[in-house]
N, C-alpha and C. Protein backbone atom coordinates (compact mmCIF):
# COMPACT_ATOMS: atom_id res chain seq x y z
N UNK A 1 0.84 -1.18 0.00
CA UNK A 1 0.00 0.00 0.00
C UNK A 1 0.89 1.24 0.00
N UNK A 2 0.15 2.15 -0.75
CA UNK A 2 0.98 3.43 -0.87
C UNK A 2 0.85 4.60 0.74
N UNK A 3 2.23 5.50 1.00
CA UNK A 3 2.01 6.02 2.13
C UNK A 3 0.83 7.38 1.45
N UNK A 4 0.06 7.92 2.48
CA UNK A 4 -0.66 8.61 2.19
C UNK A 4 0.08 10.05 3.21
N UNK A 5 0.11 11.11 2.09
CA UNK A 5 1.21 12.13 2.62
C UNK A 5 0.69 13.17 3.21
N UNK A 6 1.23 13.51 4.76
CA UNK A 6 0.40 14.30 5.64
C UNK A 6 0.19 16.16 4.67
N UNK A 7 0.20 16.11 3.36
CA UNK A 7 -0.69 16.97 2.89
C UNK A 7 -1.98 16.53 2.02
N UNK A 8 -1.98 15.22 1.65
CA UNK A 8 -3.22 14.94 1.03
C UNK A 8 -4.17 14.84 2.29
N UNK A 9 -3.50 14.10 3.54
CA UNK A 9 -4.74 14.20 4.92
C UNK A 9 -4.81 15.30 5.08
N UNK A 10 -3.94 16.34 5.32
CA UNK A 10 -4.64 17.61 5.51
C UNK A 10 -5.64 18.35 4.44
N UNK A 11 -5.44 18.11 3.21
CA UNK A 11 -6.19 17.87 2.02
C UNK A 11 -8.07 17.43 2.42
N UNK A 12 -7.70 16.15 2.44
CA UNK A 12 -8.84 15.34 3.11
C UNK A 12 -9.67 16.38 4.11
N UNK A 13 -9.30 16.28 5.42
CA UNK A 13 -9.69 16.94 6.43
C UNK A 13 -10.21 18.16 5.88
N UNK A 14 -9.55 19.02 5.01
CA UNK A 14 -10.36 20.35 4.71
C UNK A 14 -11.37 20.27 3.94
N UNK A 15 -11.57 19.44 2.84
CA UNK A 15 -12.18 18.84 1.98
C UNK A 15 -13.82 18.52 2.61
N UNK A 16 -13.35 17.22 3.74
CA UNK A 16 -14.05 16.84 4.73
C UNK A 16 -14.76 18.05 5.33
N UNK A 17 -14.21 18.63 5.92
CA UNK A 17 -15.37 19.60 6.75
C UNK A 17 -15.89 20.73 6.10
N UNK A 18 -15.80 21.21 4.55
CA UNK A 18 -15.90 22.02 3.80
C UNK A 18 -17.45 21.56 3.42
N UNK A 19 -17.11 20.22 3.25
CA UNK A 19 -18.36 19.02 2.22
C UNK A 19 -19.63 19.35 3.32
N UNK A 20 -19.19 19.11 4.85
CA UNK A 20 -20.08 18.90 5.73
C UNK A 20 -20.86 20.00 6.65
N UNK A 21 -20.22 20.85 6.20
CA UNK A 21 -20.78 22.56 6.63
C UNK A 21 -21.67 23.07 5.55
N UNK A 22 -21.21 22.39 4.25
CA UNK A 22 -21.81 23.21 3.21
C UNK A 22 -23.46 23.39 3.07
N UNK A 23 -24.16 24.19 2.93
CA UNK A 23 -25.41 24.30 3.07
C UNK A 23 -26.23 23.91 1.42
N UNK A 24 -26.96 22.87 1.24
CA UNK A 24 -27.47 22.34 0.26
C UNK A 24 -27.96 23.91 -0.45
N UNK A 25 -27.59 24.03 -1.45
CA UNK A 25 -28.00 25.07 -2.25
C UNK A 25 -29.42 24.26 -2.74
N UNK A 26 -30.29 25.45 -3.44
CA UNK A 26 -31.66 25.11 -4.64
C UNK A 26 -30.93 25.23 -5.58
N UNK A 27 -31.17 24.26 -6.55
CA UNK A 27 -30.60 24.42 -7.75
C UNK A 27 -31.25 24.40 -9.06
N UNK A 28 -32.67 24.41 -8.54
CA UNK A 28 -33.53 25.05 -9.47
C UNK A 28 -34.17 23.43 -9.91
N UNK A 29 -34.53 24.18 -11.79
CA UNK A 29 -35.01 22.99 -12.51
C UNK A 29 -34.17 23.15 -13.75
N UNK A 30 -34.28 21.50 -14.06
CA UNK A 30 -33.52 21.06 -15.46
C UNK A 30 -34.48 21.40 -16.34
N UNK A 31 -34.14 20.97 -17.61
CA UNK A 31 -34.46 21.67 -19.05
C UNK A 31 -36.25 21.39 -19.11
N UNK A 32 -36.50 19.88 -18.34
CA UNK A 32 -37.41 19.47 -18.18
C UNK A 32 -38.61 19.97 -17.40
N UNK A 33 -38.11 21.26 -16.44
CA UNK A 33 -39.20 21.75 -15.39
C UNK A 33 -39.06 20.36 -14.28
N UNK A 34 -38.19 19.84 -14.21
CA UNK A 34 -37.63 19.07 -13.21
C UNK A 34 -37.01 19.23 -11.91
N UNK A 35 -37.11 19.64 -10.23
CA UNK A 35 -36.36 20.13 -10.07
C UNK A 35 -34.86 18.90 -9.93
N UNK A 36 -33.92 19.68 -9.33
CA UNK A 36 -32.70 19.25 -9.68
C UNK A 36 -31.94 18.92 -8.82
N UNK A 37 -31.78 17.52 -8.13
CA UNK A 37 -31.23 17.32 -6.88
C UNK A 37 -29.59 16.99 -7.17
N UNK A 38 -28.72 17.39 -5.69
CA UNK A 38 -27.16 17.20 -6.05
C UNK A 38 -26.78 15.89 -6.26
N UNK A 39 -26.07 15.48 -6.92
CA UNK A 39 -25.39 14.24 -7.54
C UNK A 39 -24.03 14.65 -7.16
N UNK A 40 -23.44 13.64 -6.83
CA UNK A 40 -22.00 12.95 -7.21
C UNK A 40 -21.17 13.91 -8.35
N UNK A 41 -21.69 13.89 -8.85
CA UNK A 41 -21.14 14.26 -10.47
C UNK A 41 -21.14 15.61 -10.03
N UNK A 42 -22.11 16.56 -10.08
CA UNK A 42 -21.95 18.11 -9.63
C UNK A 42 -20.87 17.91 -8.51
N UNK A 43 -21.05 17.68 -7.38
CA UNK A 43 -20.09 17.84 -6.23
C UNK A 43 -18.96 17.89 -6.82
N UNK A 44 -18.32 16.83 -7.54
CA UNK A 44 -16.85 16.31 -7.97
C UNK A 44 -16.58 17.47 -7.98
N UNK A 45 -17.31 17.84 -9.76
CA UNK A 45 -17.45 18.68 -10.18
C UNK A 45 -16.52 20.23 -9.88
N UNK A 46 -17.51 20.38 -8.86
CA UNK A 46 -17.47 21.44 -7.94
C UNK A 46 -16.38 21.72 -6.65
N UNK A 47 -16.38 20.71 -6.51
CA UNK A 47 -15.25 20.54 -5.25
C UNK A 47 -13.79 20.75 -6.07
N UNK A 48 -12.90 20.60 -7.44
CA UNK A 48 -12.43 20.47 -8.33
C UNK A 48 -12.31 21.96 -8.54
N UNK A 49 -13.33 22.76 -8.43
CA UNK A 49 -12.75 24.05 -8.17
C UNK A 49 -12.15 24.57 -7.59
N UNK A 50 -12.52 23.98 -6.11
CA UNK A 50 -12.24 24.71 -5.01
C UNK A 50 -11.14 24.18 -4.59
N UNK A 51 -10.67 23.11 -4.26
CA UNK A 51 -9.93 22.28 -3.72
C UNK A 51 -8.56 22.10 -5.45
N UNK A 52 -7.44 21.46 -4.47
CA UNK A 52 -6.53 20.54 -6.06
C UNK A 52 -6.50 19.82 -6.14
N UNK A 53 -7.90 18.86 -6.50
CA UNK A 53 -8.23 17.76 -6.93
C UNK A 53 -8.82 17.65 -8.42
N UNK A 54 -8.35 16.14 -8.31
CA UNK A 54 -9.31 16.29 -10.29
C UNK A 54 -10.47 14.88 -9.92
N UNK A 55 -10.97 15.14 -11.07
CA UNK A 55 -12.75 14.66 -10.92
C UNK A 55 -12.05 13.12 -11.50
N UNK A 56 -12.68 12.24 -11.27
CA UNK A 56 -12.82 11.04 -11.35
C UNK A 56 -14.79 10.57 -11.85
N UNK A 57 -14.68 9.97 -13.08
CA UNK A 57 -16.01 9.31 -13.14
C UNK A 57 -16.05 7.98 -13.69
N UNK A 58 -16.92 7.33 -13.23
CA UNK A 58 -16.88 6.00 -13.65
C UNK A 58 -18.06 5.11 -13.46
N UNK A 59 -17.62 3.94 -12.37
CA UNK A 59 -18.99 2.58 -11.87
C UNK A 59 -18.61 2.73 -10.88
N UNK A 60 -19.64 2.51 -9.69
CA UNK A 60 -19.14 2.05 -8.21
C UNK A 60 -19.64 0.92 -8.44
N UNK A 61 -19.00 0.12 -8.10
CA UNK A 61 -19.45 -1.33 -7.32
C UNK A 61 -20.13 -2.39 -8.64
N UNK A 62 -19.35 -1.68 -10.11
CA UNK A 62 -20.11 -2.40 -11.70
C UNK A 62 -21.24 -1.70 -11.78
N UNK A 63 -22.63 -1.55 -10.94
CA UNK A 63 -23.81 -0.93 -11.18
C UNK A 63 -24.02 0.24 -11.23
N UNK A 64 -23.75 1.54 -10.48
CA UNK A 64 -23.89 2.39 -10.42
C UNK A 64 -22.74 3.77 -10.91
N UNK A 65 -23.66 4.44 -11.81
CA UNK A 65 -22.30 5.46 -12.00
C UNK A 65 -22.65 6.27 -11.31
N UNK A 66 -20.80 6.66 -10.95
CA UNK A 66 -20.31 7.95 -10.15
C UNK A 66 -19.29 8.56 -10.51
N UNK A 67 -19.14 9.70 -9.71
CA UNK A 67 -17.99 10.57 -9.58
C UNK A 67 -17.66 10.35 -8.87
N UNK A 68 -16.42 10.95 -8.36
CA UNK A 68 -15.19 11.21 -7.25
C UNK A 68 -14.14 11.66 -7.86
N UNK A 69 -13.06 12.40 -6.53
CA UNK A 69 -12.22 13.33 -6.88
C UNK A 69 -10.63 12.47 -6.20
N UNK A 70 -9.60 13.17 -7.01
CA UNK A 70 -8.44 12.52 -6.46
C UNK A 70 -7.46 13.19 -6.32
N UNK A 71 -7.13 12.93 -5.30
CA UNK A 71 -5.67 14.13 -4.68
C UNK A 71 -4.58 14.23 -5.54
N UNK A 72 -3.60 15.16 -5.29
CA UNK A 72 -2.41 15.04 -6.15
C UNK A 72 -1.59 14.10 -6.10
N UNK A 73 -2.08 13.28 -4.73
CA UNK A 73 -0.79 11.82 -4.78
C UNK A 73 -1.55 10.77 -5.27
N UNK A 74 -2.76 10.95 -5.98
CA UNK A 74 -3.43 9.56 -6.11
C UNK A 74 -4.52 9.08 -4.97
N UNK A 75 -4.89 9.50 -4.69
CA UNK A 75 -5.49 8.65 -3.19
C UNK A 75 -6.99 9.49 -4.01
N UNK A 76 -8.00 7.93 -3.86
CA UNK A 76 -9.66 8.61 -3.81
C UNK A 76 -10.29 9.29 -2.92
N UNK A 77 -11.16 10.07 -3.38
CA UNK A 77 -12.08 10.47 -2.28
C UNK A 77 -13.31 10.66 -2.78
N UNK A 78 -14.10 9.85 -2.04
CA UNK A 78 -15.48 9.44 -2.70
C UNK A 78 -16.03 10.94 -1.57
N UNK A 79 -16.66 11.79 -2.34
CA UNK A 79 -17.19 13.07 -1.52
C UNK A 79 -18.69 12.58 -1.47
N UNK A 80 -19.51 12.03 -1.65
CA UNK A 80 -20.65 11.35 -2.25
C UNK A 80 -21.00 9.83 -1.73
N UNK A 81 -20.34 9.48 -1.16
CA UNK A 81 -20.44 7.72 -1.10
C UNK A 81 -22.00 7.14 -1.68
N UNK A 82 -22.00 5.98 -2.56
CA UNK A 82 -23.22 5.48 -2.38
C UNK A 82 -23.70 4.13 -1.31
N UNK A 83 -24.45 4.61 -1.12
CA UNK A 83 -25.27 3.41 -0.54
C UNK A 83 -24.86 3.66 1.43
N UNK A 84 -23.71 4.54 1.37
CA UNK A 84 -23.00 4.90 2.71
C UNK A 84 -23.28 6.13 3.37
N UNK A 85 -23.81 5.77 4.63
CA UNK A 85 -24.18 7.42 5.79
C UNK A 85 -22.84 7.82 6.17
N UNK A 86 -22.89 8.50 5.80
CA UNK A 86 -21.45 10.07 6.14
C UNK A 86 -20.72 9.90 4.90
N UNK A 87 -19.81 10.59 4.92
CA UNK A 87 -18.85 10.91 4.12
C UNK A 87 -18.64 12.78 4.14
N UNK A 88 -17.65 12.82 3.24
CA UNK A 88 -16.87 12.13 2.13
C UNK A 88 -15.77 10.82 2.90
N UNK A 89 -15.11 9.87 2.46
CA UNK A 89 -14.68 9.05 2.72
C UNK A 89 -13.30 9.00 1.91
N UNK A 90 -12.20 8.61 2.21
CA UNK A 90 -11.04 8.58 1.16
C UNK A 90 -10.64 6.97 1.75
N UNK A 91 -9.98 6.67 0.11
CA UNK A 91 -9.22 5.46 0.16
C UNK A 91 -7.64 5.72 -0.04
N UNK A 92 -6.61 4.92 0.27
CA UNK A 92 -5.07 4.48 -0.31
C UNK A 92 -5.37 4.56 -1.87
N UNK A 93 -4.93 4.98 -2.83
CA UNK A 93 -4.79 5.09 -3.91
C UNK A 93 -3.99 3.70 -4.81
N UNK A 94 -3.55 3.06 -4.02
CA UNK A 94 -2.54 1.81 -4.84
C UNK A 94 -3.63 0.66 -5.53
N UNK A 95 -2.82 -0.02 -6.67
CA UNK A 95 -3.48 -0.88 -7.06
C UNK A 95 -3.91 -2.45 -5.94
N UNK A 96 -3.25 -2.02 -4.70
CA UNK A 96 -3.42 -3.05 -3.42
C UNK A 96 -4.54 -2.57 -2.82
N UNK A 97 -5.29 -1.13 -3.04
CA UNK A 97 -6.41 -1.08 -1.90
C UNK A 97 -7.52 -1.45 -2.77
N UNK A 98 -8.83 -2.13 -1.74
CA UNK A 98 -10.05 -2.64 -1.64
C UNK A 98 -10.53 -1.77 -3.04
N UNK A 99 -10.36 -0.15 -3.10
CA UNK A 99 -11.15 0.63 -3.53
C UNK A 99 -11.19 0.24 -5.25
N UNK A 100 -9.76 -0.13 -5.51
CA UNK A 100 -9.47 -0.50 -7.14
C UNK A 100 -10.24 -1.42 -7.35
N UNK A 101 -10.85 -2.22 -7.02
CA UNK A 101 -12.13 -3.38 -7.31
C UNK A 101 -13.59 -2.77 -7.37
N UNK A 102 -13.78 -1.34 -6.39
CA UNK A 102 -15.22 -1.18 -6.51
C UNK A 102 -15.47 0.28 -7.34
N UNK A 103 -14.39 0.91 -7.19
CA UNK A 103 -14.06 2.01 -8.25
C UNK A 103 -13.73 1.61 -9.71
N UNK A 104 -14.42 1.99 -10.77
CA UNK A 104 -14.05 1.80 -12.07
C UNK A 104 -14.57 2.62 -13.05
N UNK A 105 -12.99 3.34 -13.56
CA UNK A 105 -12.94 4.48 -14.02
C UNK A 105 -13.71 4.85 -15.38
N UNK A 106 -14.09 5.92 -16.35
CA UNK A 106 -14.78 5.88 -17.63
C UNK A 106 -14.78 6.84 -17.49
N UNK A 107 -14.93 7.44 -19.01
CA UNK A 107 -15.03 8.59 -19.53
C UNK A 107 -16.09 9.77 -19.24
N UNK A 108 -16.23 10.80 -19.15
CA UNK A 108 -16.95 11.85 -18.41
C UNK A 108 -18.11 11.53 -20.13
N UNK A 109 -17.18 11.12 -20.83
CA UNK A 109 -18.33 11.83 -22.09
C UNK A 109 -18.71 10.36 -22.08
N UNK A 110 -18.37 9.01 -22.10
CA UNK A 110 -18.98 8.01 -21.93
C UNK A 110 -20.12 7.52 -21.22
N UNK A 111 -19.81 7.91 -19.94
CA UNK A 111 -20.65 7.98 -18.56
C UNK A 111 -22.04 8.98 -18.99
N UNK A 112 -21.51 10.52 -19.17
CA UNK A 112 -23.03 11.46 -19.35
C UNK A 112 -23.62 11.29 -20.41
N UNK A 113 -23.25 10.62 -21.07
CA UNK A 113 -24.05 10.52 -22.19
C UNK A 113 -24.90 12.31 -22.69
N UNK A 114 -24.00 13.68 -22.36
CA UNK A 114 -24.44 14.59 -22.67
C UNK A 114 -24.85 15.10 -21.65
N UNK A 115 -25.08 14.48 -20.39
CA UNK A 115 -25.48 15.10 -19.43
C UNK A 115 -24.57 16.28 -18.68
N UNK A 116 -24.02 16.26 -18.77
CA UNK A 116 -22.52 17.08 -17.84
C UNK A 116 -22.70 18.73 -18.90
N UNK A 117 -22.85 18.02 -19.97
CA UNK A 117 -22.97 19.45 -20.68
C UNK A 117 -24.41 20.15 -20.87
N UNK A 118 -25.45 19.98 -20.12
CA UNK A 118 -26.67 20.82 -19.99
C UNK A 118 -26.65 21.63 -19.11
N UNK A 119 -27.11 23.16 -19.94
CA UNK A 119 -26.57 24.41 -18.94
C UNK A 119 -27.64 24.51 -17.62
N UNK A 120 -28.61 23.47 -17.31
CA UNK A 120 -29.03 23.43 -15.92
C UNK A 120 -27.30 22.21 -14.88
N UNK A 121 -27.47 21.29 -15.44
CA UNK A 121 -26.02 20.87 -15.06
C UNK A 121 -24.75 21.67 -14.31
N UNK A 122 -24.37 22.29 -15.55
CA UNK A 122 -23.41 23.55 -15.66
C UNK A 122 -23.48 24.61 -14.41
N UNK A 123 -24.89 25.33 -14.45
CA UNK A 123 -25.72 25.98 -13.54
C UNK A 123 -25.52 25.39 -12.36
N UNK A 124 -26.07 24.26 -12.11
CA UNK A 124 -25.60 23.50 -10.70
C UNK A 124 -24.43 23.30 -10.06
N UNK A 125 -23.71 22.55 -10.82
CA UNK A 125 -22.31 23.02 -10.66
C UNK A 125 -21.42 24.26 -10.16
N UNK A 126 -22.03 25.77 -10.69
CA UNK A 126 -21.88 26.68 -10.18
C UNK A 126 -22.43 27.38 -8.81
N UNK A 127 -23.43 26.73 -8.85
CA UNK A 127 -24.29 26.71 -7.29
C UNK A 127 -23.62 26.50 -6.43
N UNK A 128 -23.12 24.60 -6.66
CA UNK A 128 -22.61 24.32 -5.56
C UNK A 128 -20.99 24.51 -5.18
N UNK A 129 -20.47 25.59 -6.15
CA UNK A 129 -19.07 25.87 -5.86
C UNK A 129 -19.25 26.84 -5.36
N UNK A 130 -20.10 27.48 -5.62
CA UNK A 130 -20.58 29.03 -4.63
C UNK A 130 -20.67 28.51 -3.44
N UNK A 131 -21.61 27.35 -3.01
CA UNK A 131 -21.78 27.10 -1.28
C UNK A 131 -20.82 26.42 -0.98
N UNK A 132 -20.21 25.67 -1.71
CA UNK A 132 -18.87 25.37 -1.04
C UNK A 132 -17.39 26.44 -0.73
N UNK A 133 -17.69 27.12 -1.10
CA UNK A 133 -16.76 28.75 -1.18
C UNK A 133 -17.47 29.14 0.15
N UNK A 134 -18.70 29.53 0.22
CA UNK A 134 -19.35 29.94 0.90
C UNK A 134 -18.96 29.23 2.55
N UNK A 135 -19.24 27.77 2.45
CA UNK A 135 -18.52 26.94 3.95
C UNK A 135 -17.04 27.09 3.87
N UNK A 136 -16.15 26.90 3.57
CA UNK A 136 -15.07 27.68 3.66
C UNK A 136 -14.59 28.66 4.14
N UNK A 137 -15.61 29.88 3.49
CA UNK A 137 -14.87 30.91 4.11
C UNK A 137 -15.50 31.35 5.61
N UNK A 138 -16.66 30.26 6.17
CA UNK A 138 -17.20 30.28 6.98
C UNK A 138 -16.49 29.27 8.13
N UNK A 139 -15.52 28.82 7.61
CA UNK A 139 -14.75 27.88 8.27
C UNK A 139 -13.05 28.72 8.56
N UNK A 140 -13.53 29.59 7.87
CA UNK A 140 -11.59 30.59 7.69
C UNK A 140 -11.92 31.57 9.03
N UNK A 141 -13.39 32.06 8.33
CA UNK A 141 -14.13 33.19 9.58
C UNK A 141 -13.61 32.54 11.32
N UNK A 142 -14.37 31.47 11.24
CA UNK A 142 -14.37 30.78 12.68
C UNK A 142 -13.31 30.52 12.95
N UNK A 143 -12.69 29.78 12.57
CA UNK A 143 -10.94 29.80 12.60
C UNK A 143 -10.06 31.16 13.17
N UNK A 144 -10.08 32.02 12.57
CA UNK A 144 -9.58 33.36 12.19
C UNK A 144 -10.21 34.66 14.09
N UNK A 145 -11.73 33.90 14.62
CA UNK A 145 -11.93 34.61 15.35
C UNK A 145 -11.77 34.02 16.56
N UNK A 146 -11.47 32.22 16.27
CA UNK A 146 -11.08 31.97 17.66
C UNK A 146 -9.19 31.56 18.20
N UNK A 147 -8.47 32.66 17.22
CA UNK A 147 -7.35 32.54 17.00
C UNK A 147 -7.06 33.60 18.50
N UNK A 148 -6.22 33.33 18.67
CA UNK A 148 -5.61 34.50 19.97
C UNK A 148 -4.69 35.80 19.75
């Protein structure tokens, strides 16, 4: 297994409590008059702004597609987990951890089949990099005032 380097955990950890402060934005309706709940895919997405991570999309577990994001040393981080209460969650990045069996990678344009590029999509995406900016700097604030 690969070592995981005390800046991707600190990585993690900010990541982590950024995800979990963040206040669910409205994100309206899709093209359909649908409204538009957060996915996996927006978060990545979005978190990819904010953070220096890159988006990961693919299968979890063969059945289900997802996103997730991955640090600069390699290591996953499922911000989204399916089927799992809490998160975001990170794995070891090596071809030795558990995660390389239930993670499986594919193309953003394979996977959306067009979806990623609809400007309600797009729109969302921007939502939720706003509220994740938004917990952040609400996390810098608190930080910053209980400093001495």
């Amino acid at each position: 297994m690969r070592y995981i380097s005390e800046e991707d955990l600190t990585l993690f950890e900010r990541v982590k409590r950024t995800v979990e402060r963040m206040r669910e934005p409205d994100l309206g309706l899709d093209e359909e008059g649908r409204k538009i709940i957060l996915s996996c895919h927006m978060l990545a997405r979005a978190a990819a702004k904010v953070f220096p991570v890159r988006v990961r999309d693919g299968y979890f577990a063969v059945n289900y597609q997802h996103s997730w994001v991955e640090t600069p040393g390699g290591h996953l981080v499922d911000l989204y987990p399916v089927a799992v209460v809490g998160g975001p969650i990170m794995f070891e990045g090596s071809m030795a951890s558990p995660q390389c069996r239930i993670y499986r990678r594919l193309s953003a344009r394979k996977l959306s089949a067009g979806r990623f590029g609809k400007n309600s999509f797009r729109r969302s995406v921007r939502r939720i990099t706003r509220a994740l900016k938004d917990a952040q700097l609400g996390m810098d604030a608190h930080q910053f005032a209980a400093s001495p």
